[in-house]
Protein backbone atom coordinates (compact mmCIF):
# COMPACT_ATOMS: atom_id res chain seq x y z
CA UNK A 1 94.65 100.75 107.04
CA UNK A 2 96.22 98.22 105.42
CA UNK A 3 94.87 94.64 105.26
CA UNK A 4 96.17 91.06 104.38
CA UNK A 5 95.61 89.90 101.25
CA UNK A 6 92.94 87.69 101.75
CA UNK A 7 89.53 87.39 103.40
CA UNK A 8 91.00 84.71 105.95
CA UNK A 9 94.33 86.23 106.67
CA UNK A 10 92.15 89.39 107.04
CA UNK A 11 90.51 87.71 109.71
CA UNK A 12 93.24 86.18 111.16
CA UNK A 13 95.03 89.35 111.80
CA UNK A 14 91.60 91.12 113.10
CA UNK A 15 91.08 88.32 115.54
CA UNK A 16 94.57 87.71 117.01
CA UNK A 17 93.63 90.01 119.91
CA UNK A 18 90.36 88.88 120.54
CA UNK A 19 91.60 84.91 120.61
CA UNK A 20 94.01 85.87 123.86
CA UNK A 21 91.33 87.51 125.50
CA UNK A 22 89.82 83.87 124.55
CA UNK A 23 87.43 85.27 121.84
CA UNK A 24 86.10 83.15 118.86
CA UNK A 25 89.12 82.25 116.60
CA UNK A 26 90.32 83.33 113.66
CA UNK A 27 89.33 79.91 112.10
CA UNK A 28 86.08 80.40 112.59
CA UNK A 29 85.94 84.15 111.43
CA UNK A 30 87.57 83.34 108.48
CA UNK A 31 86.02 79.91 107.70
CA UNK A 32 88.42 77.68 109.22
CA UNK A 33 91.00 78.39 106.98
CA UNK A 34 93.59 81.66 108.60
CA UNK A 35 95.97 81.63 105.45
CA UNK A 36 96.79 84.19 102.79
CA UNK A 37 96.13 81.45 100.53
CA UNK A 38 93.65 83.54 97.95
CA UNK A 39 94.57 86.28 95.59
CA UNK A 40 93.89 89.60 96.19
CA UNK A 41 94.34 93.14 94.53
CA UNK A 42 97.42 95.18 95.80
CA UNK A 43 95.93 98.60 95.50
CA UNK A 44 98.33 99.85 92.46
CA UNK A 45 98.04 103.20 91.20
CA UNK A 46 98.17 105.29 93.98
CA UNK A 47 95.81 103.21 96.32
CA UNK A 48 95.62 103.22 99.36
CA UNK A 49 94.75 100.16 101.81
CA UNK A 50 91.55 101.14 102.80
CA UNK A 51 90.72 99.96 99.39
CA UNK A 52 93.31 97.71 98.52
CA UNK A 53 90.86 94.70 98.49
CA UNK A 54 88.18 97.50 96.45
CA UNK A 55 86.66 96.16 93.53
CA UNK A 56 87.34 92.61 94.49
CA UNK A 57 83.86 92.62 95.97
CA UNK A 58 83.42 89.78 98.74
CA UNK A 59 85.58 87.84 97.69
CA UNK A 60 88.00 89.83 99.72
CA UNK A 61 86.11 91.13 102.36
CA UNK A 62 85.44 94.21 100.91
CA UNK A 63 82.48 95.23 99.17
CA UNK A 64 83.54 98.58 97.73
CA UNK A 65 81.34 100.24 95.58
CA UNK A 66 81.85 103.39 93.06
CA UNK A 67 81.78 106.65 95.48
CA UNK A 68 82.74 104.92 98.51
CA UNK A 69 84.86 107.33 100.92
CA UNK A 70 87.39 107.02 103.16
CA UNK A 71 90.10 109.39 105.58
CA UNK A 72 93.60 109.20 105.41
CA UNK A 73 96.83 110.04 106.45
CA UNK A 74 99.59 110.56 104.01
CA UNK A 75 103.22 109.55 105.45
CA UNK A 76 104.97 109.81 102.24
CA UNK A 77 108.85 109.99 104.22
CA UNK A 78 107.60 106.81 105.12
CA UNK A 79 106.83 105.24 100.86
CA UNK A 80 110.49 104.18 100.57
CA UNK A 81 109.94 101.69 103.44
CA UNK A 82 106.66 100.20 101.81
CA UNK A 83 106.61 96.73 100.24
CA UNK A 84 102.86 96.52 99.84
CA UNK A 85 101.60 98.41 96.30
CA UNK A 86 100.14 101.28 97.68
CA UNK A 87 101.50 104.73 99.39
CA UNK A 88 102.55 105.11 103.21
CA UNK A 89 99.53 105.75 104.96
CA UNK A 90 97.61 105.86 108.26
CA UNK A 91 93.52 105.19 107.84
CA UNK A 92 91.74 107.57 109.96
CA UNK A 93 87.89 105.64 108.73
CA UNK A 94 87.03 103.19 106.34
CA UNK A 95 84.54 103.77 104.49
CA UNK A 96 83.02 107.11 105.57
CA UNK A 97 79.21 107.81 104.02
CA UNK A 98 78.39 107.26 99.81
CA UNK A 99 80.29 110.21 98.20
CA UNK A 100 77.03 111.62 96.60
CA UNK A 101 75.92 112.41 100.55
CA UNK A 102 78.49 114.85 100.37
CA UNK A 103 77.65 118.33 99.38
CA UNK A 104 78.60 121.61 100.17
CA UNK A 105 76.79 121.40 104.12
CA UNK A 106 78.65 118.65 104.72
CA UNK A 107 81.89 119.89 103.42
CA UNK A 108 81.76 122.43 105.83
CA UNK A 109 80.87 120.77 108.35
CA UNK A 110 83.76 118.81 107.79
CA UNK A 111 85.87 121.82 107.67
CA UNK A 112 84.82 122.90 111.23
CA UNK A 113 85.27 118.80 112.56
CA UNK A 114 88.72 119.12 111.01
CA UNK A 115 89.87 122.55 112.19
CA UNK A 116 88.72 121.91 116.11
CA UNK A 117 91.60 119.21 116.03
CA UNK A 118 94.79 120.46 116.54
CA UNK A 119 97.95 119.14 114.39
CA UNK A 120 100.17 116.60 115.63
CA UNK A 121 103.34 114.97 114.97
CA UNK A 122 103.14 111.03 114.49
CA UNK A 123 106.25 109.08 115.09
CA UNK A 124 107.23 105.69 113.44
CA UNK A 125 110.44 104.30 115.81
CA UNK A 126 108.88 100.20 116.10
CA UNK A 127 107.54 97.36 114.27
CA UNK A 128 104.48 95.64 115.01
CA UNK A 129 103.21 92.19 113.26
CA UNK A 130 99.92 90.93 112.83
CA UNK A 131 99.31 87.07 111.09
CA UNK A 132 100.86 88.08 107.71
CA UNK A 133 101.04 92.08 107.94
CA UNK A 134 104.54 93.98 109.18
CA UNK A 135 103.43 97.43 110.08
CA UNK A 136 104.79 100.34 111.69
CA UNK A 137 102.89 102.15 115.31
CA UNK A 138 101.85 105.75 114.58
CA UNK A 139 102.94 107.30 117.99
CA UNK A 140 101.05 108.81 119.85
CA UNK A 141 97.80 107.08 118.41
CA UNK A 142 95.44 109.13 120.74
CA UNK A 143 95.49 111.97 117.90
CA UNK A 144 94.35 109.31 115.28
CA UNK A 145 91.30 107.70 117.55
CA UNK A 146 90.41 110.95 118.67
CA UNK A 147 89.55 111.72 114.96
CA UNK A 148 88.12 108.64 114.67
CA UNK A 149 85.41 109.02 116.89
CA UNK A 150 84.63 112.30 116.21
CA UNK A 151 83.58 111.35 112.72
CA UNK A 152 81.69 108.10 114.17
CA UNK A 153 80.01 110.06 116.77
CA UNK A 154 78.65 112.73 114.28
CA UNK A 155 78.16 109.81 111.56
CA UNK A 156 77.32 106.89 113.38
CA UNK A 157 76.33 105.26 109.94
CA UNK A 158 80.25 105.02 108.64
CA UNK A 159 81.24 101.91 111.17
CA UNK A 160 84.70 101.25 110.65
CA UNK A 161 85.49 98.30 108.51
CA UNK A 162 82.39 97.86 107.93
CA UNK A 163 82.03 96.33 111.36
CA UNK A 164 83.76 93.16 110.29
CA UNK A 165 86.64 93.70 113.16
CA UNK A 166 84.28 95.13 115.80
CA UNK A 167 85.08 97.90 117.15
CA UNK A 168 87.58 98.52 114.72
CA UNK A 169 91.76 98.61 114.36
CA UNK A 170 94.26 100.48 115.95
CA UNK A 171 96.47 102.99 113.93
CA UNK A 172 98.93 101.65 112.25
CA UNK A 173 101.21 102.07 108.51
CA UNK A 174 101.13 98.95 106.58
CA UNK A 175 105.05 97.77 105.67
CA UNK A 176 104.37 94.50 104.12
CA UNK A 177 101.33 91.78 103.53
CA UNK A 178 102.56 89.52 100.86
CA UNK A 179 103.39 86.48 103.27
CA UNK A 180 101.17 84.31 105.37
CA UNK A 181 100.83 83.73 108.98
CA UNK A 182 103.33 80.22 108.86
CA UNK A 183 105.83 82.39 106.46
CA UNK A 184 106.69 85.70 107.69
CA UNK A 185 108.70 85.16 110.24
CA UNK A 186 111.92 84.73 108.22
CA UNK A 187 110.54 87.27 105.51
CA UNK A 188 109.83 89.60 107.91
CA UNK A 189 112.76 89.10 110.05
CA UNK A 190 114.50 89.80 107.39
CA UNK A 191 113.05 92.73 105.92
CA UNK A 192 112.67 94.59 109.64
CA UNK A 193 116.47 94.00 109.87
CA UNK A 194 116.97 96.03 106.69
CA UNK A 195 114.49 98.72 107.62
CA UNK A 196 115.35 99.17 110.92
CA UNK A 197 117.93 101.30 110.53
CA UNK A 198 115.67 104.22 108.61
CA UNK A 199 113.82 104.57 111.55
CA UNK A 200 112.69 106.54 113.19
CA UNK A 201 110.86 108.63 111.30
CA UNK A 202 108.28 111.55 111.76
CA UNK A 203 105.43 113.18 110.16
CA UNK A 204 103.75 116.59 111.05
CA UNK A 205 99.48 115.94 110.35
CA UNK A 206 98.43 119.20 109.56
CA UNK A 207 95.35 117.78 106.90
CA UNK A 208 93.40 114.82 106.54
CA UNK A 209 92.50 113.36 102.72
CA UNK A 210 89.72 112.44 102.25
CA UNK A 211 89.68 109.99 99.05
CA UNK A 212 86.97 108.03 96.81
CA UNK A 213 86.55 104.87 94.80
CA UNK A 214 85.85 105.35 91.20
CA UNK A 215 85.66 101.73 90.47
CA UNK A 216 89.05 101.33 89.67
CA UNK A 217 91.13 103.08 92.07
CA UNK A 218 91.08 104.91 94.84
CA UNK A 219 91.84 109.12 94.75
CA UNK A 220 91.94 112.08 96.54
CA UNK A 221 88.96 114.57 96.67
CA UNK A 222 89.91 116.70 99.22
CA UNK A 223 92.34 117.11 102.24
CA UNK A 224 90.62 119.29 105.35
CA UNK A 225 93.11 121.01 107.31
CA UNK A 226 93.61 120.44 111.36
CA UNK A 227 94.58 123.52 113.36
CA UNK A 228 98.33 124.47 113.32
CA UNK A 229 99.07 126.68 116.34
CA UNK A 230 102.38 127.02 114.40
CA UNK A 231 100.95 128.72 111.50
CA UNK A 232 98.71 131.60 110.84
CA UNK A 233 94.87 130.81 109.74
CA UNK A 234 95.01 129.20 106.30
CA UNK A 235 91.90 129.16 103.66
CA UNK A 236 89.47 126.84 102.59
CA UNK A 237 90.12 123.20 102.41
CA UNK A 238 92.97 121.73 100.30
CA UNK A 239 92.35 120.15 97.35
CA UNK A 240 94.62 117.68 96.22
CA UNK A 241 94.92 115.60 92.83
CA UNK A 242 97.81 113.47 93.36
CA UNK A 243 97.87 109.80 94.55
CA UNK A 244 95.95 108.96 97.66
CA UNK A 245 98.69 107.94 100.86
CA UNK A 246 98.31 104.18 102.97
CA UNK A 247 103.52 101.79 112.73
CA UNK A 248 106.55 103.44 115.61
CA UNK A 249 106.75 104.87 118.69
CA UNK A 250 110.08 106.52 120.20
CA UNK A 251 111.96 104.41 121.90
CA UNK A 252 111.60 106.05 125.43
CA UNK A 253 107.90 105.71 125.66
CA UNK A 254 107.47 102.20 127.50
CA UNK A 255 106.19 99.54 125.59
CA UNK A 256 102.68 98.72 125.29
């Protein structure tokens, strides 16, 4: 997931929902400011947004800590489209448990979570805002949540977000987060006109990264496969040591 880059425009953009269903507001969530008005890290080096805000400690909203583990989704056809600092991605959880909980046990039972889903093609055909984010929609996102709660339900300890947006976000692929809620509608007018016509674009999910903070920077540990009834049984899980990955739907599916 990708996130604003502040505490309050995070919470502005977590809350947006919850304020039409006449929920607390953002204001108060975010201690009556709602503006992208403090700095925040970008997530260079191969970040991704799960940890975008890491090592910034509260300040951001995000109290990272070495060996803190997350799940991702790389979309790298979708990098060239990215204005944020960090690789395409879609977050599957943020954070999952302390990386020194997992050892070889839990690896495989990871394997076997992983392999019981089947692969799946996400699409990225729209644009969705949030106060100060432009995102893509992963389509379908059912794929995505189902993941989701598998891991939650067999790790009820790794609440998404840290429970600071309830029950969590939808999927989505972070575009841009560099204006505020009372800017980006001329930036991101702008920037969705030039974009638009790249779209749509697809990705086959046939693993799932799973990546760690090392206090500086997020990176990948190891990517479990999901079962391709296209493909013949592969091996053991994927290891990966390149750069760890950070929304569309096609445009016949009605509109949500």
């Amino acid at each position: 997931m990708s996130v604003p880059r502040s505490a309050d425009a995070i919470m502005a953009w977590m809350y947006a929902d919850e304020d039409a269903a006449g929920g607390a507001s953002a204001g108060e969530h975010a201690g009556g400011n709602g503006s992208a008005s403090q700095g925040g890290s970008t997530g260079q080096g191969g970040s991704t947004d799960a940890g975008e805000s890491a090592g910034e400690g509260t300040a951001s909203g995000w109290p990272d800590i070495p060996g803190d583990t997350a799940f991702t989704i790389k979309v790298p056809e979708a990098d060239p489209l990215v204005r944020a600092g960090f690789p395409a991605h879609v977050t599957v959880l943020y954070p999952f448990v302390h990386e020194s909980r997992i050892d070889a046990a839990t690896d495989r039972e990871l394997t076997g979570l992983f392999a019981g889903h089947d692969a799946f093609t996400l699409t990225f055909d729209a644009f969705r805002r949030y106060p100060g984010v432009l995102c893509l929609d992963p389509w379908p996102h059912d794929p995505v949540t189902a993941l989701t709660k598998d891991l939650t339900r067999r790790w009820p300890e790794a609440v998404p977000y840290r429970g600071i947006f309830g029950a969590g976000l939808a999927p989505h692929l972070t575009v841009a987060n560099s204006e505020g809620p009372a800017t980006q509608d001329a930036a991101y007018d702008a920037l969705q006109a030039e974009l638009e016509p790249r779209l749509p674009l697809s990705r086959r999910v046939r693993a799932v990264h799973l990546i760690v903070w090392d206090g500086a920077r997020w990176r990948d540990r190891a990517a479990y496969r999901l079962r391709d009834r296209r493909r013949p049984p592969q091996g053991p899980p994927l290891t990966d040591s390149g750069g760890a990955a950070d929304c569309a739907r096609p445009r016949s599916c009605p509109r949500r």
